[in-house]
N, C-alpha and C. Protein backbone atom coordinates (compact mmCIF):
# COMPACT_ATOMS: atom_id res chain seq x y z
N UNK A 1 96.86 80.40 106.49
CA UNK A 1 95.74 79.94 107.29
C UNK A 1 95.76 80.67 108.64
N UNK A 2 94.64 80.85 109.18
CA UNK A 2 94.62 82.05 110.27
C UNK A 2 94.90 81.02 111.50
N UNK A 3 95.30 81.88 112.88
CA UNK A 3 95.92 80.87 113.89
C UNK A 3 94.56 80.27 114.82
N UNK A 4 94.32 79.11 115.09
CA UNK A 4 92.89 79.00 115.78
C UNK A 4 93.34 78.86 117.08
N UNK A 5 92.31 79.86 117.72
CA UNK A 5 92.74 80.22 119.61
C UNK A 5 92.04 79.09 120.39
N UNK A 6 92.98 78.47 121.25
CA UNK A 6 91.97 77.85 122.21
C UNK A 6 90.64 77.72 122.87
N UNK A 7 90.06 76.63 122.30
CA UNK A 7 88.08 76.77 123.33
C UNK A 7 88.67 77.41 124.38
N UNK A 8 89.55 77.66 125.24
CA UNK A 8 89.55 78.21 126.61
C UNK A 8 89.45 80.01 126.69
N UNK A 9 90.20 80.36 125.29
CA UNK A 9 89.70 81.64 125.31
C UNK A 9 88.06 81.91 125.42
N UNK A 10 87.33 81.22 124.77
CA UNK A 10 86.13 81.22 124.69
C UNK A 10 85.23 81.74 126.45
N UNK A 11 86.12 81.01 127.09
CA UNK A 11 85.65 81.40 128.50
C UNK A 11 85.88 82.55 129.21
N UNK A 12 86.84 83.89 128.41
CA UNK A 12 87.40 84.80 128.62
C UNK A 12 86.00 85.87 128.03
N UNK A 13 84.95 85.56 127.13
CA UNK A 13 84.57 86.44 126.17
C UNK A 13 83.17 86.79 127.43
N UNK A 14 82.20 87.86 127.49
CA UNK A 14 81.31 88.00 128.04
C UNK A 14 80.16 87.55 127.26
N UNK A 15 79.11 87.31 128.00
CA UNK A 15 77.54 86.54 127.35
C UNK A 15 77.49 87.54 125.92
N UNK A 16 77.76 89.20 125.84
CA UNK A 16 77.20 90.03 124.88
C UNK A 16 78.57 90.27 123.42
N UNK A 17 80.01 89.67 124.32
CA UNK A 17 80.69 88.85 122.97
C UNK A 17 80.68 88.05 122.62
N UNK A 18 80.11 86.96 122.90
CA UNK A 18 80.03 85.94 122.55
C UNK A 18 78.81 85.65 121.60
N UNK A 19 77.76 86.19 121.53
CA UNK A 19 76.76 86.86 121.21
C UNK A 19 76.82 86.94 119.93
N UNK A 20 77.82 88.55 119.56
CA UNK A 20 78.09 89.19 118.51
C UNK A 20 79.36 87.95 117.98
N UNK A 21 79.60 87.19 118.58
CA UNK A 21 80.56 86.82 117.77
C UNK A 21 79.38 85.46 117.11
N UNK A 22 78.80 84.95 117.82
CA UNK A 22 77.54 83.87 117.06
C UNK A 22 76.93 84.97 115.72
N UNK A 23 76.60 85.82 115.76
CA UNK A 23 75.84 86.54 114.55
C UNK A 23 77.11 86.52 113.56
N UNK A 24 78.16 86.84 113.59
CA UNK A 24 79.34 87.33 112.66
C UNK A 24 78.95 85.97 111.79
N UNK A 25 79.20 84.63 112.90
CA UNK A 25 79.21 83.23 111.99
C UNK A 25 78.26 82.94 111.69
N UNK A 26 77.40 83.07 111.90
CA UNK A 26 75.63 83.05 111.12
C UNK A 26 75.72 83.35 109.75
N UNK A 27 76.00 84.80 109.84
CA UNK A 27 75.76 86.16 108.47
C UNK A 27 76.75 85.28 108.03
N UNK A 28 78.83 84.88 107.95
CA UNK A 28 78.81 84.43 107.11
C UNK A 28 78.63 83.37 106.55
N UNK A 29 78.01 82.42 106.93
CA UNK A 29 77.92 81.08 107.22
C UNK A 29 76.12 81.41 105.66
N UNK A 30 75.42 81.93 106.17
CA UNK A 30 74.64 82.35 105.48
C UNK A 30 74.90 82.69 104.22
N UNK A 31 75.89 84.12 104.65
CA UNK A 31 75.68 85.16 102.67
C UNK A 31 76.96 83.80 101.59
N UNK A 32 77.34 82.66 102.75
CA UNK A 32 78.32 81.90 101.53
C UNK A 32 79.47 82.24 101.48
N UNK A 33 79.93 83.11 102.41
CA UNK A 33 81.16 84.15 102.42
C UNK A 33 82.15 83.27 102.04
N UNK A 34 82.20 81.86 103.16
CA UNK A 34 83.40 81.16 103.25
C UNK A 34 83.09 79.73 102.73
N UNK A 35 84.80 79.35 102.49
CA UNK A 35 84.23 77.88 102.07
C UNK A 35 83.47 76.62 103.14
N UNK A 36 83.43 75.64 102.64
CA UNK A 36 82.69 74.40 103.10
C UNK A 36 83.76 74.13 104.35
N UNK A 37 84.71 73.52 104.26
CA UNK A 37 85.53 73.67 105.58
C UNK A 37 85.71 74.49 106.32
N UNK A 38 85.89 75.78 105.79
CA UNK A 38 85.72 76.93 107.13
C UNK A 38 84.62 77.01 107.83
N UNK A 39 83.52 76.44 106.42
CA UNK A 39 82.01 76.64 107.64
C UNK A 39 82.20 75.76 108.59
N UNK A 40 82.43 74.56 108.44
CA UNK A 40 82.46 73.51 109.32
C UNK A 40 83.40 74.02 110.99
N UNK A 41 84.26 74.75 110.52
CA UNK A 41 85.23 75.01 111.45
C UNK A 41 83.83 76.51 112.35
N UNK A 42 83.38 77.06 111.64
CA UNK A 42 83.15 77.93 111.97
C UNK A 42 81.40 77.52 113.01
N UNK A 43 81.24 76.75 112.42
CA UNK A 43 80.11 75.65 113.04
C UNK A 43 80.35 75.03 114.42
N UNK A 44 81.61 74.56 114.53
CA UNK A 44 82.34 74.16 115.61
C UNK A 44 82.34 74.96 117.09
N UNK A 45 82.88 76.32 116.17
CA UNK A 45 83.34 77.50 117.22
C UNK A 45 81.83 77.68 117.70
N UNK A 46 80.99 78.08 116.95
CA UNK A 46 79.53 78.62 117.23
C UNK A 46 79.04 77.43 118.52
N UNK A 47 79.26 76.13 118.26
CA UNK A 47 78.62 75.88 119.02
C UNK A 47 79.03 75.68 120.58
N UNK A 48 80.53 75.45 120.30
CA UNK A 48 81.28 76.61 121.71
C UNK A 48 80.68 77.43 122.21
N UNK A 49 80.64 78.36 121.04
CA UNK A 49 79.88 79.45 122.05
C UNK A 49 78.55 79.27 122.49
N UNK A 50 77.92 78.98 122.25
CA UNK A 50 76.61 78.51 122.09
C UNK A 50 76.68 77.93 123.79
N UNK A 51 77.43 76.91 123.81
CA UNK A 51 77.60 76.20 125.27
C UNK A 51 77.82 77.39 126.35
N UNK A 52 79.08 78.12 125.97
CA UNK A 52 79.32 79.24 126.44
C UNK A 52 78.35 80.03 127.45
N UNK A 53 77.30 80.34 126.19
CA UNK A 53 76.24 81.78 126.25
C UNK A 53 75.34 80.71 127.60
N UNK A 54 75.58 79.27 127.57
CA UNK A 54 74.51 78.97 128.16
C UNK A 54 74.62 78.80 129.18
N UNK A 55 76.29 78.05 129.95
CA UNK A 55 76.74 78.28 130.90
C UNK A 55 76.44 79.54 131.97
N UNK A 56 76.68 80.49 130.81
CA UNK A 56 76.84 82.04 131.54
C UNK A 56 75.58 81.87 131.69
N UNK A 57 74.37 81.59 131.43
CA UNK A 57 73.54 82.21 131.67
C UNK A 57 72.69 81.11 132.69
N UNK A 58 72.96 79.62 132.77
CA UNK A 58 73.03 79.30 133.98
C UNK A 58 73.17 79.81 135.45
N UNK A 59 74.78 80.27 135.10
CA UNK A 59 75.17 80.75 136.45
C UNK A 59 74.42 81.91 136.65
N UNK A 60 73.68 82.89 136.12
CA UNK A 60 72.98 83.85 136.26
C UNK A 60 71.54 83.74 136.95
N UNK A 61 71.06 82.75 136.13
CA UNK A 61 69.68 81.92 137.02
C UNK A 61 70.05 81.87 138.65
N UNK A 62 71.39 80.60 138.55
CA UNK A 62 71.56 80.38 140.24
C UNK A 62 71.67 81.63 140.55
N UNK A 63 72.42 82.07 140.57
CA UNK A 63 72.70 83.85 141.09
C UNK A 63 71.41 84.39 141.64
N UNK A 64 70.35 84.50 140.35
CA UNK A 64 68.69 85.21 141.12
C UNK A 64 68.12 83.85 141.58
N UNK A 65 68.76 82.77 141.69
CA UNK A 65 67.58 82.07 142.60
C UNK A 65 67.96 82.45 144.24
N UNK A 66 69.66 82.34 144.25
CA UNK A 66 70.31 82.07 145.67
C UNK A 66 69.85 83.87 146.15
N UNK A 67 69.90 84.49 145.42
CA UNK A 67 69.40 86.16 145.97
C UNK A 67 68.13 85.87 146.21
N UNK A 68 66.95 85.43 145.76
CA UNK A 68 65.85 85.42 145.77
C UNK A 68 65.48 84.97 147.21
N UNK A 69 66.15 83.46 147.41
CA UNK A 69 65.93 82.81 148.76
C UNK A 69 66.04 83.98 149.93
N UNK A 70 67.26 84.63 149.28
CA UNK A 70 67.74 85.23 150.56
C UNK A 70 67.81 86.49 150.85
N UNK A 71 66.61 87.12 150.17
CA UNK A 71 65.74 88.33 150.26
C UNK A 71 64.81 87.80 150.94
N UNK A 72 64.26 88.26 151.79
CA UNK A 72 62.84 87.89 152.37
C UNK A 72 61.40 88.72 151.20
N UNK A 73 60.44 87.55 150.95
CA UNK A 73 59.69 88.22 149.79
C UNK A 73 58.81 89.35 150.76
N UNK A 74 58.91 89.31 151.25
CA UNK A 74 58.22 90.67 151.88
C UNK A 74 58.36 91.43 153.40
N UNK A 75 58.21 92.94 152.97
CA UNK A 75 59.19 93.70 154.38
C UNK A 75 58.26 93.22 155.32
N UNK A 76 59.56 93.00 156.58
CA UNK A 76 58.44 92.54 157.61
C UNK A 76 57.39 93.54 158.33
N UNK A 77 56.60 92.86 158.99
CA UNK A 77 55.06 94.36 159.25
C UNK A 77 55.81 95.09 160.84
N UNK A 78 55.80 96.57 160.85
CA UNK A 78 56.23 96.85 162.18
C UNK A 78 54.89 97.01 162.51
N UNK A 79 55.08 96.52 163.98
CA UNK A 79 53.74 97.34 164.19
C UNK A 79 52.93 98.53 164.71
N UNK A 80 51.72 98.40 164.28
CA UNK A 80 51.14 99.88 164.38
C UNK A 80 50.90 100.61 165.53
N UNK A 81 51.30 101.59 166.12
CA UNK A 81 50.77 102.34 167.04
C UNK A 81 49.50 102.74 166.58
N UNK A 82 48.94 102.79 168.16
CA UNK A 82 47.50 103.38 168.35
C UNK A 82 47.70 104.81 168.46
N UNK A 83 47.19 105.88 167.32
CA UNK A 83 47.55 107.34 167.13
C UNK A 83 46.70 108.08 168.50
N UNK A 84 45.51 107.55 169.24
CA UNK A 84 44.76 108.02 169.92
C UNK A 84 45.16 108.76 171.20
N UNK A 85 46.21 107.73 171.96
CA UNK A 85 47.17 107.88 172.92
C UNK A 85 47.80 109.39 172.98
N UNK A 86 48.51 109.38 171.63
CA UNK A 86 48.95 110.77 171.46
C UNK A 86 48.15 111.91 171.36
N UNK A 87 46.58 111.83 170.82
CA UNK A 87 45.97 112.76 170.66
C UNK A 87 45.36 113.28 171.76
N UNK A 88 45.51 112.26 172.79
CA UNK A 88 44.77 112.38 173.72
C UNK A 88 45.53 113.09 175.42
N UNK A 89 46.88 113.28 175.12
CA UNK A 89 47.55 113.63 175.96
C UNK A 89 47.83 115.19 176.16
């Protein structure tokens, strides 16, 4: 029986492994690959990740909201010189 790694590794994997690792258990979960208990086990993990992918992508939201605030939405106006002054000297 294969060794099962801690949910905490799970927090080690990036949004785009975690990802590829949800499709792996899909496809075999799908083509029947494995038995009824492994699916179950494998159902488990998925939805780990699943929490995972969503976490991460939480913190990504806050991330562009707290940048967003703290960009100003638009450059401030300098203002214009009167070109005449110069033409006129």
């Amino acid at each position: 029986m294969a060794e099962r790694k801690p949910k905490d590794d799970l927090t080690k994997l990036t949004f785009e492994q975690a990802i590829g690792q949800l499709k792996e258990i899909v496809n075999k979960i799908e083509q029947g690959q494995i038995p009824l208990q492994d699916s179950l086990d494998q159902y488990e993990k998925g939805m780990a990740l699943i929490k995972h992918c969503r976490d991460i992508l939480q913190k990504a939201e806050k991330r562009i909201e707290k940048i967003s605030r703290e960009e100003p939405s638009e450059p401030p106006e300098e203002p214009e010189e009167d070109p005449e002054p110069l033409l006129r000297g």
